[in-house]
C-alpha atoms as a PDB file:
ATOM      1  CA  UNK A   1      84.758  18.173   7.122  1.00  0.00           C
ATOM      2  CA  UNK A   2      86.616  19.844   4.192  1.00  0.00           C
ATOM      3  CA  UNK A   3      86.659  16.299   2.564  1.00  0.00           C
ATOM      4  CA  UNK A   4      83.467  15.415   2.661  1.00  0.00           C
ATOM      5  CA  UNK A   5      82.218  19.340   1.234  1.00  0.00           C
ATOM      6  CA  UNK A   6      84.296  18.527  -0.965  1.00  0.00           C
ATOM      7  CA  UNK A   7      83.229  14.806  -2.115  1.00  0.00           C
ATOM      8  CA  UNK A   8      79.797  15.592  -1.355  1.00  0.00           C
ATOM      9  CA  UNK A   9      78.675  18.744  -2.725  1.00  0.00           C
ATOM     10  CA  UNK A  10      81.799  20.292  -5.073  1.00  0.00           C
ATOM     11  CA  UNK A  11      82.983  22.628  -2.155  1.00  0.00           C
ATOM     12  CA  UNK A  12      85.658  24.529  -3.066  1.00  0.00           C
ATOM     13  CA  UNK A  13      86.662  24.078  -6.557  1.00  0.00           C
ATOM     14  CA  UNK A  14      87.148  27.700  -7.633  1.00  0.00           C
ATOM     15  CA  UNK A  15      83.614  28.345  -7.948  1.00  0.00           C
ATOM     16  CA  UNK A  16      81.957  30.216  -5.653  1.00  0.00           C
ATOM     17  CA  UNK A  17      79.293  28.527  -2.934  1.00  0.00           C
ATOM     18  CA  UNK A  18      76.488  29.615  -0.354  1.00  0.00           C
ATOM     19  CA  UNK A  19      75.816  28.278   3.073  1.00  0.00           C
ATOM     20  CA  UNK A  20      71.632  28.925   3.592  1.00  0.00           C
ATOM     21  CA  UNK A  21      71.564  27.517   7.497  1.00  0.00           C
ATOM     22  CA  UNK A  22      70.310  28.971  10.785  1.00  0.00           C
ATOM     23  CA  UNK A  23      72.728  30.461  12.788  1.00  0.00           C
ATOM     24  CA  UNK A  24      74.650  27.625  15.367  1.00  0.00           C
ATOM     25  CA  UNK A  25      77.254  25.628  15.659  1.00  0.00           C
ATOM     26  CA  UNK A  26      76.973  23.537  12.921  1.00  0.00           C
ATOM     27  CA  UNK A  27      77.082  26.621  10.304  1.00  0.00           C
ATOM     28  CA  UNK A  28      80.151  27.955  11.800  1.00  0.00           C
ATOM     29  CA  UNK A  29      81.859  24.780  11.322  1.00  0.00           C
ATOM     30  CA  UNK A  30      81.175  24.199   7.700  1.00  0.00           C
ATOM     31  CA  UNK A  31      82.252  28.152   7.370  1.00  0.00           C
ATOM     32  CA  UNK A  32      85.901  27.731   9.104  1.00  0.00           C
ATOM     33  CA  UNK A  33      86.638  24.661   7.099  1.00  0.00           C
ATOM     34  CA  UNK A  34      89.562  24.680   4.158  1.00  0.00           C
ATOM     35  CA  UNK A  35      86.901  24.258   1.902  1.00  0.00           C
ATOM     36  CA  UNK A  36      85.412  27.342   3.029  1.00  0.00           C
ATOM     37  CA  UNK A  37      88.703  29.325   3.728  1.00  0.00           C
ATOM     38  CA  UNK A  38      89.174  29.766   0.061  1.00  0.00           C
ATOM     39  CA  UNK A  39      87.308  32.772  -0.246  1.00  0.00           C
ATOM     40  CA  UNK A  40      84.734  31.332  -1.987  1.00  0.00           C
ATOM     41  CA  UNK A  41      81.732  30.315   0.712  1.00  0.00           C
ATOM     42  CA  UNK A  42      79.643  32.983   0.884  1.00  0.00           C
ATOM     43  CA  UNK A  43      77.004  32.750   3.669  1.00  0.00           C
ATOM     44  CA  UNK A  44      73.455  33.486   3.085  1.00  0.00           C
ATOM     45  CA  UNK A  45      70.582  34.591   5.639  1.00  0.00           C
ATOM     46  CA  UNK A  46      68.091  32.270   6.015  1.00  0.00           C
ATOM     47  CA  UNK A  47      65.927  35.093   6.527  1.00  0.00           C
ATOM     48  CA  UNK A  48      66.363  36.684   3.363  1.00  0.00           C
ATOM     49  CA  UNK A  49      63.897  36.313   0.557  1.00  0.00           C
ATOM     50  CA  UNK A  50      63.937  34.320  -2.186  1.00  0.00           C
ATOM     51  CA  UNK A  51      64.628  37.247  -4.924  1.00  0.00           C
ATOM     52  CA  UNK A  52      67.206  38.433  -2.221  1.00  0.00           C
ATOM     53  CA  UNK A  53      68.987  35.225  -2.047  1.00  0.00           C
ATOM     54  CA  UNK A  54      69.184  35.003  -5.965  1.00  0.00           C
ATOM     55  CA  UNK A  55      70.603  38.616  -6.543  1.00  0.00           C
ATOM     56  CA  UNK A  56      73.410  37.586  -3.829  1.00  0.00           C
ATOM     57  CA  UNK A  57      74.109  34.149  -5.830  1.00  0.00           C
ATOM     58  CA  UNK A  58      73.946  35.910  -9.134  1.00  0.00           C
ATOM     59  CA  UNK A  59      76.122  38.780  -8.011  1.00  0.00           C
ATOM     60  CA  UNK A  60      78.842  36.588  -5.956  1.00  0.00           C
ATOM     61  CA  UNK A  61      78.748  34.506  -9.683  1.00  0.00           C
ATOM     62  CA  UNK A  62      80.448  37.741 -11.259  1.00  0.00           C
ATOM     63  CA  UNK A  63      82.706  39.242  -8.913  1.00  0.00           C
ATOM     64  CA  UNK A  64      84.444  35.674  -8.630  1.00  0.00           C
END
């Protein structure tokens, strides 16, 4: 899983990265890879607006 994160979308080169996905299974995976275990994948509630969702993007941008 790490791999392809990695290969596929840029996962966890010292950057950091959002997860938008409903709550299951699948979403806890892609969290609790070593991808993810850097510190850097940040979930993100799909429930959250779309200003909402930028301001948490934006501010997870310059704290990292």
């Amino acid at each position: 899983m790490a791999a392809a994160l990695a290969g596929e979308f840029g996962i966890g080169r010292r950057r950091p990265d959002g997860v938008l996905a409903n709550n299951n299974t699948n979403t806890f995976e892609v969290q609790s890879t070593p991808a993810g275990s850097s510190g850097h994948l940040r979930p993100l509630n799909w429930r959250l607006t779309i200003p909402e969702l930028e301001f948490i993007v934006g501010d997870s941008h310059r704290r990292s």
